[in-house]
N, C-alpha and C. Protein backbone atom coordinates (compact mmCIF):
# COMPACT_ATOMS: atom_id res chain seq x y z
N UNK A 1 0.86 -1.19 0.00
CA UNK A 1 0.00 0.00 0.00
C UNK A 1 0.89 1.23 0.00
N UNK A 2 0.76 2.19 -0.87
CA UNK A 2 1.10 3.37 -1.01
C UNK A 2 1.70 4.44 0.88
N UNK A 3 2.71 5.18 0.32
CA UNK A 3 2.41 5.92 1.88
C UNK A 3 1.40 6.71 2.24
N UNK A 4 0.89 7.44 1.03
CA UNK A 4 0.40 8.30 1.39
C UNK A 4 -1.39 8.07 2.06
N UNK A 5 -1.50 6.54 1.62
CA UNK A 5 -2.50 5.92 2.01
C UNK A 5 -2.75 5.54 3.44
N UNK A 6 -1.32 4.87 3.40
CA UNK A 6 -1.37 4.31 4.77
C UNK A 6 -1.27 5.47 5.91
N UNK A 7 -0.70 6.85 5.48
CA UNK A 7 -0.83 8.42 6.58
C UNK A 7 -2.38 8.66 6.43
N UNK A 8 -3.23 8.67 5.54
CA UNK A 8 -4.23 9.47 5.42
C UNK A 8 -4.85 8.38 6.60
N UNK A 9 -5.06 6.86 6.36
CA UNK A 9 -5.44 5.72 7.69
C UNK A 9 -5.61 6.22 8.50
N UNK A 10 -4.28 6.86 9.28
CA UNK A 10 -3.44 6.31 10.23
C UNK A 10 -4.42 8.04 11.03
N UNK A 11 -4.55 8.69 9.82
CA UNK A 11 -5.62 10.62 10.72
C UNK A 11 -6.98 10.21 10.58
N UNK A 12 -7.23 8.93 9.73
CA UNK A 12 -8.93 9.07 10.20
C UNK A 12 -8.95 8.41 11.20
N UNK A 13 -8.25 7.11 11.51
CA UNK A 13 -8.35 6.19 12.91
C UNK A 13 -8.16 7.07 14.24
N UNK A 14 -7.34 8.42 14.05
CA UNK A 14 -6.95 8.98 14.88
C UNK A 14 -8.82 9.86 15.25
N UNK A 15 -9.19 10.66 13.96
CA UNK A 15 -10.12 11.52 14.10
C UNK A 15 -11.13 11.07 12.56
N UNK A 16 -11.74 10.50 13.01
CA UNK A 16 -12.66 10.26 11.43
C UNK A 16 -13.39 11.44 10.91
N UNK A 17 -13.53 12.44 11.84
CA UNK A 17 -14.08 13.78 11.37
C UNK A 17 -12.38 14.62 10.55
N UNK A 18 -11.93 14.23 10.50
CA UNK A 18 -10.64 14.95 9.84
C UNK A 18 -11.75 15.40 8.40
N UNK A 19 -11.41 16.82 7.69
CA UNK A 19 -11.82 16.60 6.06
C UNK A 19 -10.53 16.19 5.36
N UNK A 20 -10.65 15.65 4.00
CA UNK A 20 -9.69 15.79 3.05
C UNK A 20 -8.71 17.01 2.83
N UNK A 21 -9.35 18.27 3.39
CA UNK A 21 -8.65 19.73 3.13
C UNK A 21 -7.72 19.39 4.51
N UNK A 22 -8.41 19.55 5.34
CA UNK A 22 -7.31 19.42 6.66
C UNK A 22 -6.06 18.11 6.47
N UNK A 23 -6.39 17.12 6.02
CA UNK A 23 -5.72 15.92 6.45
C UNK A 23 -4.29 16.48 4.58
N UNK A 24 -4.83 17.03 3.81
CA UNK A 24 -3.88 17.85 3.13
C UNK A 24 -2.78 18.42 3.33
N UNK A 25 -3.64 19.53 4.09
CA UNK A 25 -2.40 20.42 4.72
C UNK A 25 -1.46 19.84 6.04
N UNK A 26 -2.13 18.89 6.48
CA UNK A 26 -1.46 17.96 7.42
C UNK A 26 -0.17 17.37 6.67
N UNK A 27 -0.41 16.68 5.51
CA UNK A 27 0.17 15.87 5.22
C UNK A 27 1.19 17.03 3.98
N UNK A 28 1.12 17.77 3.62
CA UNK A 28 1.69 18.39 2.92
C UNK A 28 1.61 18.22 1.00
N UNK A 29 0.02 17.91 0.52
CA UNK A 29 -0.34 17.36 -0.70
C UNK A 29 -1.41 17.81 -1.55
N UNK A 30 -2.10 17.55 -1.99
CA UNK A 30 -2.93 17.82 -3.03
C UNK A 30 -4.59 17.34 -1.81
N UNK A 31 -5.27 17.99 -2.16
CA UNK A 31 -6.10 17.30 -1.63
C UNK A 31 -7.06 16.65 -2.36
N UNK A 32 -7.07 16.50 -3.74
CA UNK A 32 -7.35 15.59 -4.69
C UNK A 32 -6.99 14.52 -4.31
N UNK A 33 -5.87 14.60 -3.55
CA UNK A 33 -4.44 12.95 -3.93
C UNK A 33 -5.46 12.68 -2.53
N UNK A 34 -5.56 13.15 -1.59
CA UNK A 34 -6.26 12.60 -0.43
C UNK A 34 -7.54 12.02 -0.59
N UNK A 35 -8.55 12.75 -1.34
CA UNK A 35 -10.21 12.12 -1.46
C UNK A 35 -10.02 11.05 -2.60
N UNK A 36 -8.90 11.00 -3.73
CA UNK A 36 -8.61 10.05 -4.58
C UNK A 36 -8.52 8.96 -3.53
N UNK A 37 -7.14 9.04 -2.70
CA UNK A 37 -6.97 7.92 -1.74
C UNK A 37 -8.46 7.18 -0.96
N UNK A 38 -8.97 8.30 -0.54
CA UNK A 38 -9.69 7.86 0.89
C UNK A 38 -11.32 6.89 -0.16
N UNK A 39 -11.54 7.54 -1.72
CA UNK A 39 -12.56 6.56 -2.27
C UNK A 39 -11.71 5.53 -2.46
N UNK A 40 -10.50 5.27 -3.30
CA UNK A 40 -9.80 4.18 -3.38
C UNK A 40 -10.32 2.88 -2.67
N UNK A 41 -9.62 3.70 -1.48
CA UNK A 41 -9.22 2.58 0.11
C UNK A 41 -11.54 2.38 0.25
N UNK A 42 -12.08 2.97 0.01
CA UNK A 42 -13.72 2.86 0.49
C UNK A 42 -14.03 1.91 -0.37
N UNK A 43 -14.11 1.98 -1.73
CA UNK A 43 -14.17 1.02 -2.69
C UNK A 43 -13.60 -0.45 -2.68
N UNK A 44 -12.69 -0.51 -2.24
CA UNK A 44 -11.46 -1.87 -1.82
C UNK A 44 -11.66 -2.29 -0.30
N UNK A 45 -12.74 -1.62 0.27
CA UNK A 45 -13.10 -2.08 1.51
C UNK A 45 -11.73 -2.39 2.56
N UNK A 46 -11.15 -1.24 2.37
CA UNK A 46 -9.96 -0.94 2.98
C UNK A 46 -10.49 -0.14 4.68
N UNK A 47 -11.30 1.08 3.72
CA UNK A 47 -12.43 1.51 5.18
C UNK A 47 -13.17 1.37 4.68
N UNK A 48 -13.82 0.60 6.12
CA UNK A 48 -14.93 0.11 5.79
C UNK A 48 -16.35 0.25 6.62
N UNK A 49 -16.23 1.13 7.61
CA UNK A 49 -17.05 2.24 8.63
C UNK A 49 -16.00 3.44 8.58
N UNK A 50 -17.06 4.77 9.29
CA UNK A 50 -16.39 5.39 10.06
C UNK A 50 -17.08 5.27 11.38
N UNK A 51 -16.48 5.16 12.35
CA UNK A 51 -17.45 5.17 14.08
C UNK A 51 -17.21 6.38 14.88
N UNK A 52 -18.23 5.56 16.17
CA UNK A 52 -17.65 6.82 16.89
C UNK A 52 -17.40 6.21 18.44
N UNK A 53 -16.27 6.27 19.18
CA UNK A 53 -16.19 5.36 19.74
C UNK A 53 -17.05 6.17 21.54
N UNK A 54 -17.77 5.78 22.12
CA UNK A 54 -18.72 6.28 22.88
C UNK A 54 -18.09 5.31 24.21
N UNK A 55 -18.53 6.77 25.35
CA UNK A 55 -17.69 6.04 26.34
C UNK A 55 -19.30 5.81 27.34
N UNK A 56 -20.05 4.60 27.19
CA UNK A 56 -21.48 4.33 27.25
C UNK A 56 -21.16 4.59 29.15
N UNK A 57 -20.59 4.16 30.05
CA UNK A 57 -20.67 4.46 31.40
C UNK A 57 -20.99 5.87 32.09
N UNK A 58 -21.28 6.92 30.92
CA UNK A 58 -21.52 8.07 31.51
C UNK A 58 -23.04 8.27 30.56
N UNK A 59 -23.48 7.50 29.82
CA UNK A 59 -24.85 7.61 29.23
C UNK A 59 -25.74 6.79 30.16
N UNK A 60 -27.16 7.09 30.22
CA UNK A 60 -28.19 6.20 30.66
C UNK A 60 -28.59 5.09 29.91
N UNK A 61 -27.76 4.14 29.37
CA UNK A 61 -28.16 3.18 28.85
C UNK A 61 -27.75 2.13 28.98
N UNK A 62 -27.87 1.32 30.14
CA UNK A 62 -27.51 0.34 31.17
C UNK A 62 -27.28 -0.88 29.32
N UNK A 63 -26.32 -1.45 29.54
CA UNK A 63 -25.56 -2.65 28.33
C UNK A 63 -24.62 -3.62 29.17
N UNK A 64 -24.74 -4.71 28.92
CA UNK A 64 -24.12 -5.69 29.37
C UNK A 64 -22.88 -6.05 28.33
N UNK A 65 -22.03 -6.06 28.67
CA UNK A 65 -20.77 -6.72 27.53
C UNK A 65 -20.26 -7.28 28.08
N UNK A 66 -19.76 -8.63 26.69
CA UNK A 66 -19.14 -9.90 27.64
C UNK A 66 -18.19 -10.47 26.58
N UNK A 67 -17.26 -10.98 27.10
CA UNK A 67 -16.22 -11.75 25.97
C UNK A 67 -16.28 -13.10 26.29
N UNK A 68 -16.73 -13.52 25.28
CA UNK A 68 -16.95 -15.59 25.54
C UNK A 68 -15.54 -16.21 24.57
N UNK A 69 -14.68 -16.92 25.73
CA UNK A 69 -13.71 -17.36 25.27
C UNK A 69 -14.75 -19.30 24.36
N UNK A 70 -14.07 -18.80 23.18
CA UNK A 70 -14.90 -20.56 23.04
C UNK A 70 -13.72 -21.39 22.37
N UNK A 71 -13.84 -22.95 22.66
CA UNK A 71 -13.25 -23.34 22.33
C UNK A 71 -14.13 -24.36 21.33
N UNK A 72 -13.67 -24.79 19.45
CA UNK A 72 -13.95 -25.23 18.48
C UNK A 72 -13.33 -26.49 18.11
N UNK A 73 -13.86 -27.11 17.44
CA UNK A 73 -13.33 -28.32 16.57
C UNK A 73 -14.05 -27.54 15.11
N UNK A 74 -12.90 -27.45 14.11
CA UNK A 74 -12.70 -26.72 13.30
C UNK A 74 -13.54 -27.88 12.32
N UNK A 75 -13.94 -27.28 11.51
CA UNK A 75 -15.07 -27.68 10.30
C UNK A 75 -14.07 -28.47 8.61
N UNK A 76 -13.99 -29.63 8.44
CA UNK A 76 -13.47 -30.65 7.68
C UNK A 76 -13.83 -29.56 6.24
N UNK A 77 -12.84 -28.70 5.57
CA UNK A 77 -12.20 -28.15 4.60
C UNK A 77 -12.80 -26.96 4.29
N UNK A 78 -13.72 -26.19 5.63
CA UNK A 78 -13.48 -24.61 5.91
C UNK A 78 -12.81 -24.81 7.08
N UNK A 79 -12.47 -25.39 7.76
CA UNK A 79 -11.53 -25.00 9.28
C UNK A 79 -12.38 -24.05 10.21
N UNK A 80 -12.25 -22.80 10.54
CA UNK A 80 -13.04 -21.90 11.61
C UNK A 80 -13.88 -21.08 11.11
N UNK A 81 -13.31 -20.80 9.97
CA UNK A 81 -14.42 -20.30 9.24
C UNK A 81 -15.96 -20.13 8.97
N UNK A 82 -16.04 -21.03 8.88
CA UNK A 82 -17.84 -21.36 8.92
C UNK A 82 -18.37 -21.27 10.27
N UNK A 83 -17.89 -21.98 11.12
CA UNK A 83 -18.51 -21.75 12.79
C UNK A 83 -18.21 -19.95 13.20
N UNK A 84 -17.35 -20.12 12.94
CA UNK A 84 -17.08 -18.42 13.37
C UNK A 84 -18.72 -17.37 12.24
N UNK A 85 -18.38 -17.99 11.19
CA UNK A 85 -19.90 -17.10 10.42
C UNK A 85 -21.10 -17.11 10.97
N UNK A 86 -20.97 -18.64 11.41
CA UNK A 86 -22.53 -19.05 12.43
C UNK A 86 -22.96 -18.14 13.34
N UNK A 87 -21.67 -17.60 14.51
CA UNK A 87 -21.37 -16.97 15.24
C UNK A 87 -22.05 -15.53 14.73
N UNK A 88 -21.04 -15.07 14.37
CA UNK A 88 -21.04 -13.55 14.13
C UNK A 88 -22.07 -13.55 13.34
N UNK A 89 -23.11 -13.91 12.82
CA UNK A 89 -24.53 -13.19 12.30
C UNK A 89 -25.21 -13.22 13.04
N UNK A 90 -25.09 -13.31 14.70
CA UNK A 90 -26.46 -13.58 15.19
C UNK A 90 -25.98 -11.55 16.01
N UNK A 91 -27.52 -10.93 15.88
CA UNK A 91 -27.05 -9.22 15.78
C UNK A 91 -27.19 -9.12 16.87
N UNK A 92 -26.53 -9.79 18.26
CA UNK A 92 -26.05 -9.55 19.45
C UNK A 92 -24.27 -9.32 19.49
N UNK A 93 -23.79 -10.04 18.50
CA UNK A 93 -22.71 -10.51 18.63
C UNK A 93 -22.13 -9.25 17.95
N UNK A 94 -20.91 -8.35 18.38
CA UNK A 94 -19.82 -7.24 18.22
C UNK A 94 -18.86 -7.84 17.51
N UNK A 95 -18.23 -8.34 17.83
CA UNK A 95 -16.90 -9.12 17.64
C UNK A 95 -16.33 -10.62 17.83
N UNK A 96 -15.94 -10.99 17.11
CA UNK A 96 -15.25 -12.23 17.01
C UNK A 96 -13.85 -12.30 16.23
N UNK A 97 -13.09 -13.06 16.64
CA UNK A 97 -11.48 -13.43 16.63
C UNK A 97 -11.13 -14.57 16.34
N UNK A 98 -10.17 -14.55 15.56
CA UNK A 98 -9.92 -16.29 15.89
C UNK A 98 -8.42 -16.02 16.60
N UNK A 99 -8.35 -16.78 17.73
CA UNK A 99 -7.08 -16.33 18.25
C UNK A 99 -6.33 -17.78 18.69
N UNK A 100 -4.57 -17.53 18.56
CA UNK A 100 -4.47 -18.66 19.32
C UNK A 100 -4.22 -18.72 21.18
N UNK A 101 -3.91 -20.23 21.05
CA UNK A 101 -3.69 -20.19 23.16
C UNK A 101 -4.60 -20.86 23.27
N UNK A 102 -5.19 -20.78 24.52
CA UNK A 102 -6.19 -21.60 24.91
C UNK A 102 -7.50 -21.76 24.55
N UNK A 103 -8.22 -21.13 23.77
CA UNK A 103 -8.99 -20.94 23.43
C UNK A 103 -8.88 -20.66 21.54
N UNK A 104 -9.81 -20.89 20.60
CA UNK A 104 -9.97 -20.55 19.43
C UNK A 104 -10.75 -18.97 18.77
N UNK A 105 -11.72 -18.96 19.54
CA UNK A 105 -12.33 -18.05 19.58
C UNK A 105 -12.71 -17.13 20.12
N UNK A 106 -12.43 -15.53 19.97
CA UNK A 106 -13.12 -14.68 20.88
C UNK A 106 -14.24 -14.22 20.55
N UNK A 107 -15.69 -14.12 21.46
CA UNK A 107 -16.91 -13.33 20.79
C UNK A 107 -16.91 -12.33 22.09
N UNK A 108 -17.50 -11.02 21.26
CA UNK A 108 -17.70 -10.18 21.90
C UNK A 108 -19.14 -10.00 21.71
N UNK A 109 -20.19 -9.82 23.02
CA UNK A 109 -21.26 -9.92 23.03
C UNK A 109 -21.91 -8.51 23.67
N UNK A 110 -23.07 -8.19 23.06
CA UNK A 110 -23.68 -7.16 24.03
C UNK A 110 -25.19 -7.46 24.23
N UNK A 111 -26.04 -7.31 25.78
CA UNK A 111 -27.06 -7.41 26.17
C UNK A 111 -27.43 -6.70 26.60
N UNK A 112 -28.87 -6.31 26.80
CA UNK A 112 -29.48 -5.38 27.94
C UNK A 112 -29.38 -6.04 29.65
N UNK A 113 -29.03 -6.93 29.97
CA UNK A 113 -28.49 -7.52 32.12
C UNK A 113 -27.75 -9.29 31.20
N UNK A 114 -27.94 -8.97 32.28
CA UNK A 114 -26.89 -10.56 32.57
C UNK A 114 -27.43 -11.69 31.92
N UNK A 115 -28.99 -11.56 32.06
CA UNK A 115 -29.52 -13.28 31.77
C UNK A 115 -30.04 -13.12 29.97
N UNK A 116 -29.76 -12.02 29.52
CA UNK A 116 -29.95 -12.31 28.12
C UNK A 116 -28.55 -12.61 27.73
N UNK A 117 -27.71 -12.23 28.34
CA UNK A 117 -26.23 -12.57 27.68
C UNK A 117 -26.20 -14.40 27.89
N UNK A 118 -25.93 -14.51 29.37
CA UNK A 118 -26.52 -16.10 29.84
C UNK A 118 -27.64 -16.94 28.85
N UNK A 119 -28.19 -16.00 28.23
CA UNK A 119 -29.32 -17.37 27.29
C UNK A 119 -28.92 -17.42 26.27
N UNK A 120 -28.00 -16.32 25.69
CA UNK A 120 -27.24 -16.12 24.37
C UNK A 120 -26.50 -17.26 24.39
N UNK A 121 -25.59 -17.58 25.40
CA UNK A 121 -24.68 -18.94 25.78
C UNK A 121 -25.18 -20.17 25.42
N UNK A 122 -26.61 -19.85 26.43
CA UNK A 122 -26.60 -21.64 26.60
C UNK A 122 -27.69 -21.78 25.43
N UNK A 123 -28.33 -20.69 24.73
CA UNK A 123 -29.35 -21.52 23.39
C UNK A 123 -28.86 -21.17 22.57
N UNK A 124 -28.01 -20.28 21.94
CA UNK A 124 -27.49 -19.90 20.52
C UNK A 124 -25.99 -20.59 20.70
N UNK A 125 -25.13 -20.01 21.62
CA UNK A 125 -24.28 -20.65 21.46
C UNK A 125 -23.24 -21.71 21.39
N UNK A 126 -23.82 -21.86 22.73
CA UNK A 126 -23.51 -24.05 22.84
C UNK A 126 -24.35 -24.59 22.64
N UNK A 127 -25.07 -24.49 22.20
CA UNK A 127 -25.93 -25.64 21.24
C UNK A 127 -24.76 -25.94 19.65
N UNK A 128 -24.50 -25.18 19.46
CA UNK A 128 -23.57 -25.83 17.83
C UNK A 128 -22.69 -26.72 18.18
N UNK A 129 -22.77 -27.63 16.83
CA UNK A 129 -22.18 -28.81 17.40
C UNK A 129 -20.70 -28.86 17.60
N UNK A 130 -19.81 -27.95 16.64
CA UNK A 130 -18.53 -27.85 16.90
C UNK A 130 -18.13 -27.08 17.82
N UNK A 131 -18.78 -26.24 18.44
CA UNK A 131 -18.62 -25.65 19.94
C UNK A 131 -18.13 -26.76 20.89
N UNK A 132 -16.83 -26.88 21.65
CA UNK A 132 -16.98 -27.86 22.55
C UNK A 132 -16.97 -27.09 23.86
N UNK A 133 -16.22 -25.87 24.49
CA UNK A 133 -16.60 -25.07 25.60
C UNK A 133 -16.68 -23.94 25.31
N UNK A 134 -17.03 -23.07 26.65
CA UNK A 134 -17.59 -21.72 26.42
C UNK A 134 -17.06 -21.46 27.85
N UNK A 135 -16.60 -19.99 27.71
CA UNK A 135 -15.87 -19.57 28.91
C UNK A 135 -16.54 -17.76 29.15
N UNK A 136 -17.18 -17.50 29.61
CA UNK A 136 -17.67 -16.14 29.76
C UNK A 136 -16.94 -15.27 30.63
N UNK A 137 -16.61 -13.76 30.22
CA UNK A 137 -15.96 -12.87 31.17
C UNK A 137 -17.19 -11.90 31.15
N UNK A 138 -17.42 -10.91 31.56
CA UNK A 138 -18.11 -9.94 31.83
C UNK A 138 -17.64 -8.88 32.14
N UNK A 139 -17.53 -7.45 30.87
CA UNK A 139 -16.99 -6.22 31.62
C UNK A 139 -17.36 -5.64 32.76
N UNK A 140 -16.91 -5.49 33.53
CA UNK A 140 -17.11 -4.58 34.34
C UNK A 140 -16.90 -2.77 34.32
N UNK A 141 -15.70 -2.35 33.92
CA UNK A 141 -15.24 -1.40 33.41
C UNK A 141 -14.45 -0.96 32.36
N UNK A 142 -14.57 0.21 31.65
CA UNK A 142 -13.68 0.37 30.22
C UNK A 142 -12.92 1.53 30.95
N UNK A 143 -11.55 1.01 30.89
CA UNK A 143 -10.55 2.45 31.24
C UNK A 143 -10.27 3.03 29.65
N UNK A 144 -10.18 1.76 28.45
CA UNK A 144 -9.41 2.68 27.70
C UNK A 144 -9.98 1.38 26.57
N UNK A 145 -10.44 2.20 25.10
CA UNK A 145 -10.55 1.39 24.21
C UNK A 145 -10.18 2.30 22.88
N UNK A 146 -9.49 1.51 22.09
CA UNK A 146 -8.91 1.90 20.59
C UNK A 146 -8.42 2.93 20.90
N UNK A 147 -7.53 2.95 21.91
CA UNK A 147 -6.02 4.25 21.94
C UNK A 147 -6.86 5.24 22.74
N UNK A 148 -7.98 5.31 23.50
CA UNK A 148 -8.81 6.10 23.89
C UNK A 148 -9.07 5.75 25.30
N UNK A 149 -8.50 6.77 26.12
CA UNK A 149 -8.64 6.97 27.80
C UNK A 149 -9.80 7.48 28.26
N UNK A 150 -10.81 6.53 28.91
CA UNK A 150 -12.04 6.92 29.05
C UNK A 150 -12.19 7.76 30.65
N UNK A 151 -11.19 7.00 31.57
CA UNK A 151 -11.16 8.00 33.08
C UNK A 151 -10.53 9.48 32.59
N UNK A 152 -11.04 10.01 33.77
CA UNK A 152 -10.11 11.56 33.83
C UNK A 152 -8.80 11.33 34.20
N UNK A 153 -7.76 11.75 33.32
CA UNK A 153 -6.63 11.46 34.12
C UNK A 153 -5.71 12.58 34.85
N UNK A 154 -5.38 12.58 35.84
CA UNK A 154 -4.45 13.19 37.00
C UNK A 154 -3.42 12.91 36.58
N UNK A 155 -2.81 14.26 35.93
CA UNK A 155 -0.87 13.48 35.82
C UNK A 155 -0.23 13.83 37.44
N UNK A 156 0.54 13.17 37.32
CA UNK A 156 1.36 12.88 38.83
C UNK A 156 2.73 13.37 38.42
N UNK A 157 3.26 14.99 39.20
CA UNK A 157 4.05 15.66 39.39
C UNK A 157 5.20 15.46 40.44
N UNK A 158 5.23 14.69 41.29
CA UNK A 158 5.62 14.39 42.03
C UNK A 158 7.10 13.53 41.36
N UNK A 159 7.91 13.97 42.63
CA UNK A 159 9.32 14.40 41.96
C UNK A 159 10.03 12.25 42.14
N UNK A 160 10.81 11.73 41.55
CA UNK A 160 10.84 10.44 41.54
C UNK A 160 12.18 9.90 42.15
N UNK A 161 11.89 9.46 43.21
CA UNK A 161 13.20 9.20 44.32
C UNK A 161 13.31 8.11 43.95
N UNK A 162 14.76 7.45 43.95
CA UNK A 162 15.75 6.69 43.98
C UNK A 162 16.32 6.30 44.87
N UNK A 163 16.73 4.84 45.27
CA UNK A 163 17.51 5.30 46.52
C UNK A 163 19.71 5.29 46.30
C-alpha cells in the first residue's frame, strides 16, 4: 500500500471527522491525492465504517458486555471459518477473533443484564455442534478502548526518588 495511504489511515483512525482539506495540509499534498486515496481505500473495503467510539458508562443506557472465550473443533475443509460465520450473524454478537492459546475463539457480546447474555450462551451458542466449551468474562469497566482513555486522568508531578 502506497504511503500516502497508509498516513491518510493512520488521521482518520486517529479523528474520522478529519476533512480531506485538513488531512492535506497535514500531510503536505494535493487534496485531490487525499479524497482520490480515501474513495480508493472505500471502494477496496480498505475503510470500511467510520465510528464513533462512545464512552457508554456516563450515558443512561444500562448494556451488558461480555467476551466468551470458546473453544472449536474446526469444520473438515473450511476449518473456523464457517462456525465463526454461524457466530457472528447472530445481531447480538460485536466481535469475534480467531485467536491462538487456549482458546480458538473470541466473541464479543452485548445485552441489555446478565440473563440475556446467559441465554445467548446456553441456546445460541452451545448448542452448535462444533462448539466444545464456552468460557464467559463480563466487563465490568472500560478504562481505555482503541487508543482512547475513558477515566479523567491526574498526571502525577511528584518528583521520583531513587535510593
Amino acid at each position: 500500500m502506497e504511503e500516502l495511504k497508509l498516513k491518510v489511515l493512520e488521521l482518520l483512525k486517529e479523528d474520522a471527522r478529519r476533512t480531506p482539506d485538513l488531512m492535506a495540509t497535514m500531510l503536505g499534498v494535493d487534496v485531490e491525492e487525499v479524497r482520490r486515496a480515501i474513495k480508493e481505500m472505500e471502494a477496496e473495503h480498505i475503510i470500511v465504517k467510520y465510528a464513533t467510539v462512545v464512552n457508554w458508562s456516563k450515558v443512561d443506557d444500562e448494556k451488558v458486555t461480555a467476551l466468551i472465550e470458546v473453544q472449536i473443533t474446526p469444520e473438515r475443509g473450511r476449518g473456523f471459518d464457517a462456525i465463526a460465520e454461524r457466530i457472528y450473524l447472530h445481531p447480538e454478537v460485536k466481535s469475534v477473533y480467531l485467536m491462538s492459546g487456549a482458546y480458538d475463539l473470541l466473541v464479543e457480546i452485548e445485552g441489555k443484564n446478565l440473563k440475556e447474555v446467559a441465554s445467548f450462551v446456553s441456546s445460541k451458542l452451545s448448542p452448535i455442534e462444533s462448539v466444545l466449551s464456552t468460557k464467559t468474562h463480563f466487563i465490568l469497566k472500560k478504562y481505555k478502548q482503541d487508543g482512547i482513555i475513558f477515566e479523567d486522568h491526574v498526571e502525577d508531578f511528584r518528583m521520583h526518588i531513587s535510593p
